[in-house]
C-alpha atoms as a PDB file:
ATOM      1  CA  UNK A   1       7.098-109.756 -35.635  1.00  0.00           C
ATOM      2  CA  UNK A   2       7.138-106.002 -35.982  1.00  0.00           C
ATOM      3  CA  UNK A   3       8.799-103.689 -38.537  1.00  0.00           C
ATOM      4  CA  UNK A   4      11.440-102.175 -37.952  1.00  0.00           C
ATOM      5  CA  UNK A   5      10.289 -98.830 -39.510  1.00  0.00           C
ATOM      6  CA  UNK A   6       6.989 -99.437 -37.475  1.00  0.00           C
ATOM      7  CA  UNK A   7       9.153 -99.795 -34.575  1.00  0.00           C
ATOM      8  CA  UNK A   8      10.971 -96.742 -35.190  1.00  0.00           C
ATOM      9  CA  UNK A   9       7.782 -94.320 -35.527  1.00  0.00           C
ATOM     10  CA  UNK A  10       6.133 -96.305 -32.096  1.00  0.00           C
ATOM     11  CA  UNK A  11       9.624 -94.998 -30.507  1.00  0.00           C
ATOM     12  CA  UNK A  12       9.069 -91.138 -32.037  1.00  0.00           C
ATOM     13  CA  UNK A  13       5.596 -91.099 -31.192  1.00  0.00           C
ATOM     14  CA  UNK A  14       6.000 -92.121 -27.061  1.00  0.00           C
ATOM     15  CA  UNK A  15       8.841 -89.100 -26.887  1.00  0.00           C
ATOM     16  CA  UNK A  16       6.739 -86.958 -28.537  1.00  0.00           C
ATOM     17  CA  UNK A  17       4.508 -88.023 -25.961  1.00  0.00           C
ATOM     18  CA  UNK A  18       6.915 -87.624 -23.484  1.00  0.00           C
ATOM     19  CA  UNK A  19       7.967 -84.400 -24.186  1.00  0.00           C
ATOM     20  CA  UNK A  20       4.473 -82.979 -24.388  1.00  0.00           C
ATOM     21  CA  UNK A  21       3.546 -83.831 -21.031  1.00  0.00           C
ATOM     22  CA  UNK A  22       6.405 -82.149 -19.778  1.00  0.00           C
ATOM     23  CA  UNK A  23       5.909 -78.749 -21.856  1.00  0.00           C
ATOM     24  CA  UNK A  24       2.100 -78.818 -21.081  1.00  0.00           C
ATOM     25  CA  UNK A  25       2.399 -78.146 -17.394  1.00  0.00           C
ATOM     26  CA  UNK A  26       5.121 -76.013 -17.996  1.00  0.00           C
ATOM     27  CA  UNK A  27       3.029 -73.885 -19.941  1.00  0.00           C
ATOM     28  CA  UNK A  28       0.476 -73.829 -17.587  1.00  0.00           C
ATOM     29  CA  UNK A  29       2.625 -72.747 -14.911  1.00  0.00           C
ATOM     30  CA  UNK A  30       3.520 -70.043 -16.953  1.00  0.00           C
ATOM     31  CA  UNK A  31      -0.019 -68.652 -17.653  1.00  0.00           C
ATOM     32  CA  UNK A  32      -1.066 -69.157 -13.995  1.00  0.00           C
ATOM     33  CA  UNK A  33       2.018 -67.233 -12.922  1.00  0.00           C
ATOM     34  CA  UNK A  34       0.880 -63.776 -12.108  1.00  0.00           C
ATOM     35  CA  UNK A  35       3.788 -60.853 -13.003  1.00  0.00           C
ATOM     36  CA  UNK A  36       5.592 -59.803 -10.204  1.00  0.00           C
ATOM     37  CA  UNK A  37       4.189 -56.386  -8.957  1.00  0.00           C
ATOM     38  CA  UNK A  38       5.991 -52.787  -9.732  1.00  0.00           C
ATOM     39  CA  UNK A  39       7.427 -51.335  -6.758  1.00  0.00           C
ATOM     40  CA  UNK A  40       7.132 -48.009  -6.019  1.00  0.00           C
ATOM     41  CA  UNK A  41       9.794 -45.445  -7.011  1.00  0.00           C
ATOM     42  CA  UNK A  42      11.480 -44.630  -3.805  1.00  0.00           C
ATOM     43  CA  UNK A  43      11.299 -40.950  -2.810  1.00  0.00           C
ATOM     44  CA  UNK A  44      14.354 -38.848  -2.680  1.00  0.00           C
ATOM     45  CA  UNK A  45      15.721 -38.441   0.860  1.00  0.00           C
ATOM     46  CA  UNK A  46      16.774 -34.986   1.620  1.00  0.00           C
ATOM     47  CA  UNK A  47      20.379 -34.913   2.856  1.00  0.00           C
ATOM     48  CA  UNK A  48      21.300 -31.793   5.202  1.00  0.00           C
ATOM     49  CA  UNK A  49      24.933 -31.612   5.276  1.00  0.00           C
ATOM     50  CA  UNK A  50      25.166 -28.315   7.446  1.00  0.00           C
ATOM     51  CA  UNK A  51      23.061 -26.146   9.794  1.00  0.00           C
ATOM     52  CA  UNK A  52      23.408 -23.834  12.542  1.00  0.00           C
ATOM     53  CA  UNK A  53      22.077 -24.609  16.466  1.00  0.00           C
ATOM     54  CA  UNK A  54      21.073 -21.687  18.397  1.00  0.00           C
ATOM     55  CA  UNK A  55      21.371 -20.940  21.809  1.00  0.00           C
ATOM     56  CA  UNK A  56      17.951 -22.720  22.711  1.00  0.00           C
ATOM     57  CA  UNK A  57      19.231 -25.762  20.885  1.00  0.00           C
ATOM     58  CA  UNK A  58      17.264 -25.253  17.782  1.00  0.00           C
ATOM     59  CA  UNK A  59      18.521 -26.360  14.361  1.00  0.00           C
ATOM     60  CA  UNK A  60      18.407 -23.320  11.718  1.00  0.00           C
ATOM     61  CA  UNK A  61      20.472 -22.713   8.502  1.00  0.00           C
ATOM     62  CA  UNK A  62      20.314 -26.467   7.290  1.00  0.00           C
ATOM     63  CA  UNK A  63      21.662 -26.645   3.355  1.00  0.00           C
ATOM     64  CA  UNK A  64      21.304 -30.113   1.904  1.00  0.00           C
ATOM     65  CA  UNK A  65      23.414 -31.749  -0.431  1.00  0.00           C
ATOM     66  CA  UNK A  66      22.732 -29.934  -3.100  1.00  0.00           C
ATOM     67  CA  UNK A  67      23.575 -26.972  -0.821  1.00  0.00           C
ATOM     68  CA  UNK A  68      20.085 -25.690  -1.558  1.00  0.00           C
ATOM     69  CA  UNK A  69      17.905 -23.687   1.757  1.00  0.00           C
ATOM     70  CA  UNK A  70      15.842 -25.986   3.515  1.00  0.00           C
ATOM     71  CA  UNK A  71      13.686 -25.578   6.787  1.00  0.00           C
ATOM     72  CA  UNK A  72      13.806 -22.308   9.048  1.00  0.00           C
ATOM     73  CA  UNK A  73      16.357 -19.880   8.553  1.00  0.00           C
ATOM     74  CA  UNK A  74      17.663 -16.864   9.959  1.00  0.00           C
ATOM     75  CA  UNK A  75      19.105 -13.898   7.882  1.00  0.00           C
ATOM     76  CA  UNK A  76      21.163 -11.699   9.168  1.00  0.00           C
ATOM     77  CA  UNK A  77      22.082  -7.988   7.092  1.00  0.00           C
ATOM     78  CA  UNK A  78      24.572  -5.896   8.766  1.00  0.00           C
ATOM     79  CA  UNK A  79      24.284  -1.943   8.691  1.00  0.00           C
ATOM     80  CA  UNK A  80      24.808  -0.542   5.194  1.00  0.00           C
ATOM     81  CA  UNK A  81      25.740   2.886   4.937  1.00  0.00           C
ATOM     82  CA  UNK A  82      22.146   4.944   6.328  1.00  0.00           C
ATOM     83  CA  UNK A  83      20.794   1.614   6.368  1.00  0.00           C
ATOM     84  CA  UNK A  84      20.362   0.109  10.417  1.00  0.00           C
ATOM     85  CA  UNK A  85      20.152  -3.626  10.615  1.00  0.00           C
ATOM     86  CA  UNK A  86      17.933  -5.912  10.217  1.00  0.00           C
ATOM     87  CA  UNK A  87      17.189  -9.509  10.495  1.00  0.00           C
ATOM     88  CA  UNK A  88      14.853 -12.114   8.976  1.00  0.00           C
ATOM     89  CA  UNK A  89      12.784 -15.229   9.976  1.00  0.00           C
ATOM     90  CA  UNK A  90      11.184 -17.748   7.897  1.00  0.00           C
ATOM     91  CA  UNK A  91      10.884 -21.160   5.844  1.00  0.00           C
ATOM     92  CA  UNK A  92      12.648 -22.322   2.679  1.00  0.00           C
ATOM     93  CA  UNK A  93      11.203 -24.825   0.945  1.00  0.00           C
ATOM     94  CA  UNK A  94      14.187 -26.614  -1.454  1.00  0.00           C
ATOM     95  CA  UNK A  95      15.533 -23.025  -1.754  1.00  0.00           C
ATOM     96  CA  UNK A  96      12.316 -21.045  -2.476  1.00  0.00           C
ATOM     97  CA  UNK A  97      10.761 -18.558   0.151  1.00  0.00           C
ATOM     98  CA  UNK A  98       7.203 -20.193   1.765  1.00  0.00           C
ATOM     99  CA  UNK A  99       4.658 -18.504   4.092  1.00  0.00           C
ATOM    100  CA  UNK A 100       5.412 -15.929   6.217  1.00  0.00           C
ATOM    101  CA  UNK A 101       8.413 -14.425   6.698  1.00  0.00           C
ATOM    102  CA  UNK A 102       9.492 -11.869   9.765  1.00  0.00           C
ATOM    103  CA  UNK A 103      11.388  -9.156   9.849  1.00  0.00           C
ATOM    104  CA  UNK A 104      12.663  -7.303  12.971  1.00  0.00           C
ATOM    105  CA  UNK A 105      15.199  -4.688  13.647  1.00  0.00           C
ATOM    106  CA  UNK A 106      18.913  -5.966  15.748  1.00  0.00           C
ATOM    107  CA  UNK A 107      16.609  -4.631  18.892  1.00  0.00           C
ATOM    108  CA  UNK A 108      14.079  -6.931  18.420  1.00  0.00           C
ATOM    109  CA  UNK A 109      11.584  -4.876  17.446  1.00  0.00           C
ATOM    110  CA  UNK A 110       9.045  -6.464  14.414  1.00  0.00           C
ATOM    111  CA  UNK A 111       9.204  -4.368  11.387  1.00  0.00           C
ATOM    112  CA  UNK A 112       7.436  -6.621   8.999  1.00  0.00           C
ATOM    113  CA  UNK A 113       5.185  -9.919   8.810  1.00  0.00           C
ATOM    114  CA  UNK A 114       5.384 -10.544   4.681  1.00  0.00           C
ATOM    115  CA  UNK A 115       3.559 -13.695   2.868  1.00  0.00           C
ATOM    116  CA  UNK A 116       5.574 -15.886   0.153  1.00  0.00           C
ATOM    117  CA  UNK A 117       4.186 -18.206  -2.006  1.00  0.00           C
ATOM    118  CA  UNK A 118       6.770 -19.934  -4.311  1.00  0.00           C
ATOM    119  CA  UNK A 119       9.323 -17.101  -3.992  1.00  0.00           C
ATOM    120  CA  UNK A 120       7.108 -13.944  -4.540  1.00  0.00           C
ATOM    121  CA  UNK A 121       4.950 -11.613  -2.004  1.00  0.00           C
ATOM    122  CA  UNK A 122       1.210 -12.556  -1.974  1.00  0.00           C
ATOM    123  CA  UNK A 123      -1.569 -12.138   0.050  1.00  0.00           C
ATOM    124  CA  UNK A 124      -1.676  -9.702   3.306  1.00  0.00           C
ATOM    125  CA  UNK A 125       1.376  -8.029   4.294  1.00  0.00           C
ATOM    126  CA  UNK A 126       1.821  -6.023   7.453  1.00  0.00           C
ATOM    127  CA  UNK A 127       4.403  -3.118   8.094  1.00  0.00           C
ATOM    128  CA  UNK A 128       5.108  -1.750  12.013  1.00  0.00           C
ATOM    129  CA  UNK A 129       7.015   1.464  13.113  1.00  0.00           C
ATOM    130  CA  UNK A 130       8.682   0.345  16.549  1.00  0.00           C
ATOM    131  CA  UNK A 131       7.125  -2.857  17.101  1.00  0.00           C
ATOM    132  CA  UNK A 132       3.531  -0.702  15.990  1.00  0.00           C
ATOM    133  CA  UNK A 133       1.221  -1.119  13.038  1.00  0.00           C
ATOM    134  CA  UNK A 134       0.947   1.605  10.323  1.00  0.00           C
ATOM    135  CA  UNK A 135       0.113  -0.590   7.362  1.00  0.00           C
ATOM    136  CA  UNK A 136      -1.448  -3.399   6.333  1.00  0.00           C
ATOM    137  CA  UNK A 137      -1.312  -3.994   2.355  1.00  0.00           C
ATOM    138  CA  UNK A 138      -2.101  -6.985  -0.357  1.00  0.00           C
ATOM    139  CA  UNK A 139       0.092  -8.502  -2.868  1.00  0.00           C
ATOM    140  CA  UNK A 140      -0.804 -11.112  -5.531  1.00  0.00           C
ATOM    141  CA  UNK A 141       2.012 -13.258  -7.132  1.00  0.00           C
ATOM    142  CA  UNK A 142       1.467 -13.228 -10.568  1.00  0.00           C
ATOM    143  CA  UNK A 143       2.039 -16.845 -12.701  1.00  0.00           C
ATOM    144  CA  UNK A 144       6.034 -17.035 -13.149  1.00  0.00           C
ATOM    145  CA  UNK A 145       5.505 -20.439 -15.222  1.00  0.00           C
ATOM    146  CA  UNK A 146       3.453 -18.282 -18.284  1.00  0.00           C
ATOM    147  CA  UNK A 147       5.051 -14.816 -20.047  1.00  0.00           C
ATOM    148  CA  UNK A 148       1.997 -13.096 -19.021  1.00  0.00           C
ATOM    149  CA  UNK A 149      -0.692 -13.284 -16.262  1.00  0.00           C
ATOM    150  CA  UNK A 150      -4.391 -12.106 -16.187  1.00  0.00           C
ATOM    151  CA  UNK A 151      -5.767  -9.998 -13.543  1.00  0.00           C
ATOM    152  CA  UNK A 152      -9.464  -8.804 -13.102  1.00  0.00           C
ATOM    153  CA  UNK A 153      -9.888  -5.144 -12.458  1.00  0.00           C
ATOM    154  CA  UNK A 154     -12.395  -2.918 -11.413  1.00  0.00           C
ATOM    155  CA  UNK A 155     -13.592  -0.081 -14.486  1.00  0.00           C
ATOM    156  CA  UNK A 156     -13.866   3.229 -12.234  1.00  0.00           C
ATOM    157  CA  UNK A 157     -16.836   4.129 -14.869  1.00  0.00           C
ATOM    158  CA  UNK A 158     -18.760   1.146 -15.060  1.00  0.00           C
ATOM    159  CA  UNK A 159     -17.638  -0.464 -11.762  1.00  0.00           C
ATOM    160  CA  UNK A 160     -17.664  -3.649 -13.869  1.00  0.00           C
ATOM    161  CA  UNK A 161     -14.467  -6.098 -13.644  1.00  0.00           C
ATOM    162  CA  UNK A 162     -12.280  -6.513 -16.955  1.00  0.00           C
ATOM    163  CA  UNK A 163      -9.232  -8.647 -17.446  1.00  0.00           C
ATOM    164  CA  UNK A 164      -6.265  -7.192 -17.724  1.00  0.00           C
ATOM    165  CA  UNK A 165      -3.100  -9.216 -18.944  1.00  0.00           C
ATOM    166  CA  UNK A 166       0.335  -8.141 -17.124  1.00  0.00           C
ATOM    167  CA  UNK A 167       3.739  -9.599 -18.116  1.00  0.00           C
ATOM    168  CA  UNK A 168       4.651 -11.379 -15.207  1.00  0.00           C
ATOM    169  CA  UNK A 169       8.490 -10.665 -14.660  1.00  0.00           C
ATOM    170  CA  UNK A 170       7.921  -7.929 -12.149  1.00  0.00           C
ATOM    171  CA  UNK A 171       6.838 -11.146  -9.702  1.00  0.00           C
ATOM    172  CA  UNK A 172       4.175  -9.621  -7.440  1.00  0.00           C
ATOM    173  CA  UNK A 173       1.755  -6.439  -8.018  1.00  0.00           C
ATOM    174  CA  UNK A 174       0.253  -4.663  -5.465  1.00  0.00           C
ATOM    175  CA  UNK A 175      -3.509  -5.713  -5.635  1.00  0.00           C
ATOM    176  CA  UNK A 176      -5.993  -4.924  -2.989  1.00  0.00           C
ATOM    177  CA  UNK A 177      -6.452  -2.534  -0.301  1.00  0.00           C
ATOM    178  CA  UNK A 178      -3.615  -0.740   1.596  1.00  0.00           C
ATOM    179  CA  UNK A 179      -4.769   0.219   4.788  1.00  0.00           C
ATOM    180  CA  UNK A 180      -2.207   3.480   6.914  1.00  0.00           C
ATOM    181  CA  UNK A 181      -2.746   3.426  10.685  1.00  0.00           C
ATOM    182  CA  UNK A 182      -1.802   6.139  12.817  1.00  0.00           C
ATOM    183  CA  UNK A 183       0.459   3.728  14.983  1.00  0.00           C
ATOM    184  CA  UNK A 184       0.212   4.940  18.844  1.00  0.00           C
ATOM    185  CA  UNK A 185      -3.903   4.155  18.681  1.00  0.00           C
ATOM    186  CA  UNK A 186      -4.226   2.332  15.636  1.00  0.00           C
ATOM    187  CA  UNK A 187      -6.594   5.048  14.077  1.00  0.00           C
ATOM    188  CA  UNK A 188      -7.369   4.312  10.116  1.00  0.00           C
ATOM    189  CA  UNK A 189      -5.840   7.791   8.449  1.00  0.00           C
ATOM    190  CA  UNK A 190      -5.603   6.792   5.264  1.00  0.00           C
ATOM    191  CA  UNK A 191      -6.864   4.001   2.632  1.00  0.00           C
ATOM    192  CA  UNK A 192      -5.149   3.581  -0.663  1.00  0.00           C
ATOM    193  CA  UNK A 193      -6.742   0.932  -3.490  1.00  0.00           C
ATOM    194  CA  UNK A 194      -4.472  -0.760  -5.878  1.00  0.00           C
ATOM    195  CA  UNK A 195      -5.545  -2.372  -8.630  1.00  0.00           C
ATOM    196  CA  UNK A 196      -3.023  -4.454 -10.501  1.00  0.00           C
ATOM    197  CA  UNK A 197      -0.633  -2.505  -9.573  1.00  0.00           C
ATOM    198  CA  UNK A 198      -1.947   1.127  -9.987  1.00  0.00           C
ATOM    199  CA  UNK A 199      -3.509   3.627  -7.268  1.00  0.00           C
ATOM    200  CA  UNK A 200      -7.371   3.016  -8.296  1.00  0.00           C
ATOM    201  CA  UNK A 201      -8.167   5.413  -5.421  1.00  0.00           C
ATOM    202  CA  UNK A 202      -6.507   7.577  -2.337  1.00  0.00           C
ATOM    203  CA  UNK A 203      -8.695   8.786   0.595  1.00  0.00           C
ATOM    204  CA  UNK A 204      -7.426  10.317   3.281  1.00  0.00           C
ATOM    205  CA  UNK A 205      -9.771  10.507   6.808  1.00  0.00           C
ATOM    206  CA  UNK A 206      -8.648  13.460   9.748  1.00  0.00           C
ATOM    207  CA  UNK A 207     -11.291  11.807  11.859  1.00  0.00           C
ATOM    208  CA  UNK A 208     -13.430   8.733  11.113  1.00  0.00           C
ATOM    209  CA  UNK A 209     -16.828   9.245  10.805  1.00  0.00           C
ATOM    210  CA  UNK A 210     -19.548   6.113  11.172  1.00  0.00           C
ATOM    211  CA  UNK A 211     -19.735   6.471   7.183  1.00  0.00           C
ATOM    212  CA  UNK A 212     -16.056   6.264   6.770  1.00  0.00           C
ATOM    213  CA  UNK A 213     -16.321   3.192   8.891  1.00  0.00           C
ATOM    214  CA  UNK A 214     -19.389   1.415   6.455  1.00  0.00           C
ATOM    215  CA  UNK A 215     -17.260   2.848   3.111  1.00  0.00           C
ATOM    216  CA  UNK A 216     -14.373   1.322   4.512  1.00  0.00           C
ATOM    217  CA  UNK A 217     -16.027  -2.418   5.113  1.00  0.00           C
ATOM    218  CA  UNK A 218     -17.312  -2.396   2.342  1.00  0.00           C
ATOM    219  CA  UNK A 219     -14.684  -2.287   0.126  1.00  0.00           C
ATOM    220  CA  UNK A 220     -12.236  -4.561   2.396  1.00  0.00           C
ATOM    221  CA  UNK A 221     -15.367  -7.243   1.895  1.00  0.00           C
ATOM    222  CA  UNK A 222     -15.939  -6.592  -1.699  1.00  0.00           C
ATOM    223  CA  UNK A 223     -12.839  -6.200  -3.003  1.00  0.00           C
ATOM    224  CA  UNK A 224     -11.904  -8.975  -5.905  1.00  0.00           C
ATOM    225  CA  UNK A 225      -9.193 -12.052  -5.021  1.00  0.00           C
ATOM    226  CA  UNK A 226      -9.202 -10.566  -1.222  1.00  0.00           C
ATOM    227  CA  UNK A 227     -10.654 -13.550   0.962  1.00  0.00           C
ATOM    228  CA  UNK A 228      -9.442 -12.686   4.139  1.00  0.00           C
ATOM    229  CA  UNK A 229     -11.575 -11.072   6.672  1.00  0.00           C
ATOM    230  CA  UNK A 230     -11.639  -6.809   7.212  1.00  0.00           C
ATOM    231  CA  UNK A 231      -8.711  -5.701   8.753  1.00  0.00           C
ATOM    232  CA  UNK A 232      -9.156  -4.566  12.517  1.00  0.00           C
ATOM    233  CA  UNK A 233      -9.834  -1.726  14.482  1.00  0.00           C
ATOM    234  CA  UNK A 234     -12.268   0.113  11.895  1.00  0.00           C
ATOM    235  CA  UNK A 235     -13.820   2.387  14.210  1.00  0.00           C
ATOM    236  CA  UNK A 236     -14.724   5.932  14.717  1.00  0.00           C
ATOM    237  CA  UNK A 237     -14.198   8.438  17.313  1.00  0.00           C
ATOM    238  CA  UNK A 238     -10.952   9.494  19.466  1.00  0.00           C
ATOM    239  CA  UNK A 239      -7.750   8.483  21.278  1.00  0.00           C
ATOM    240  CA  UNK A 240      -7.614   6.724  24.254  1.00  0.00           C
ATOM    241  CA  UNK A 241      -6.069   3.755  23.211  1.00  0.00           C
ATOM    242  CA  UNK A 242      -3.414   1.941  24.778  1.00  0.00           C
ATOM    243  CA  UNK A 243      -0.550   1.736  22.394  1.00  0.00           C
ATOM    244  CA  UNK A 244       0.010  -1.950  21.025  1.00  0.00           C
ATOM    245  CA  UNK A 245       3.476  -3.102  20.755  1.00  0.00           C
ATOM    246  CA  UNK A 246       3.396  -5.922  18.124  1.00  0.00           C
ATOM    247  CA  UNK A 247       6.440  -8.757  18.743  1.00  0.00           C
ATOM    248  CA  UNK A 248       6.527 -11.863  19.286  1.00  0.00           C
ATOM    249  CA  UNK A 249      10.020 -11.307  21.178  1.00  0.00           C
ATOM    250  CA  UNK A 250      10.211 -10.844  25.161  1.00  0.00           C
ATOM    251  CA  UNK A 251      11.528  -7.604  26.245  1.00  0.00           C
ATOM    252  CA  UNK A 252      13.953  -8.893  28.548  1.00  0.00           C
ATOM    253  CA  UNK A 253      15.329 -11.204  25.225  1.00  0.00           C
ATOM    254  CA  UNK A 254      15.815  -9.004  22.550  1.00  0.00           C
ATOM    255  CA  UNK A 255      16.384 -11.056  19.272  1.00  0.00           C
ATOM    256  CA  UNK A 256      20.330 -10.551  18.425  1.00  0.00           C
ATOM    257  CA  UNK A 257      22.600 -11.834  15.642  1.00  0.00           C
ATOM    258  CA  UNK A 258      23.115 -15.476  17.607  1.00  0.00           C
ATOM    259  CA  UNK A 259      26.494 -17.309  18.223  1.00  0.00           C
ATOM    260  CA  UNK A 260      25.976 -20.127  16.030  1.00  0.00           C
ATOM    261  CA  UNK A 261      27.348 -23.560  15.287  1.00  0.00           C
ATOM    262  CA  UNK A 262      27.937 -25.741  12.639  1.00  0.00           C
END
């Protein structure tokens, strides 16, 4: 016969028993689980919620729901006073100006090709008289995220380079060589050298010499944060050349202010 309290703990003891072979595997399970994975945050979708179509059928003018510029744009700025009109071509990027951006008069005619990078001129900019070029200049953008930017100059005694730290809410300086063409043959007449800014030197040429030519090189391949090959046409001698007319516009399709569409 067996007693009772010896019956009691046999009874504990199997659903101990019991209930450890169900929390064993359990816990097993548990440990061999693996944790579901992260997902990726899911990038913002850029709404438009207006834009223009032009004649051609292309979209232009897009806002997006923020109403902020996105894509290609066209700008158009009536006659002011003096002032003739003028229109302008080129790529927002969530509101900021990106790349290059064209300017032409209401006949069509291209008075500017300008460089952007986050809102501010840098880099090669070129300037035409009646579709011609006359200039062709360099900006840099200077740092808009620090108070002040650092920008290496050349010492006109040592001809060493020295930093030079400029406070960077006038945007862009004028850095690099500014080259003045006389527009109907594209002859170099004058060459101006900023440097941060300020007219390191001026030099004027009547008629380019073979010297002129080398000087000239020289500097365009020498000159500091200026990557870009030596501007064209650096030659000597006279006339004779066909005048260029530089547009990108058909003459029998003069750009004009389009009738556009929301």
């Amino acid at each position: 016969m067996i007693h009772p309290t010896t019956k009691s703990k046999a009874s504990i003891y199997c659903k101990l028993i019991a209930l450890a072979l169900v929390i064993i595997p359990c816990s097993l399970s548990a440990q061999k689980k693996k944790p579901a994975p992260k997902q990726a945050p899911v990038a913002d979708v850029i709404k438009i919620i207006s834009y223009e179509v032009l004649e051609n059928g292309d979209t232009i003018n897009k806002l997006d729901s923020r109403h902020i510029q996105q894509g290609k744009w066209l700008l158009d700025h009536p006659a002011h006073f003096e002032e003739p009109g003028t229109m302008e071509v080129g790529d927002f990027d969530n509101g900021t100006r990106n790349g290059i951006w064209k300017t032409y008069s209401m006949q069509g005619s291209l008075e500017s090709e300008e460089n952007y990078k986050t809102g501010l001129k840098d880099g090669e900019s070129r300037y035409y008289v009646e579709g011609s070029l006359y200039c062709i200049g360099h900006y840099m953008a200077l740092n808009a995220k620090q108070m002040y930017d650092t920008v290496m100059v050349e010492d006109a005694v040592t001809n060493g380079f020295r930093p030079v730290k400029i406070k960077t809410d006038v945007g862009s300086i004028r850095h690099g060589l500014w080259t003045f063409y006389e527009p109907r043959t594209k002859q170099i007449k004058r060459l101006v050298e900023y440097q941060a800014d300020d007219v390191f030197s001026d030099k004027s040429f009547e008629t380019l010499t073979k010297t002129d030519s080398l000087y000239i090189l020289a500097k365009m391949k020498s000159f500091p944060h200026v990557t870009k090959k030596p501007d064209e046409n650096v030659w000597m001698g006279s006339g004779g050349q066909v005048r260029i007319k530089y547009t990108d516009i058909p003459d029998d399709r003069p750009v004009k202010p389009n009738v556009r569409k929301r």
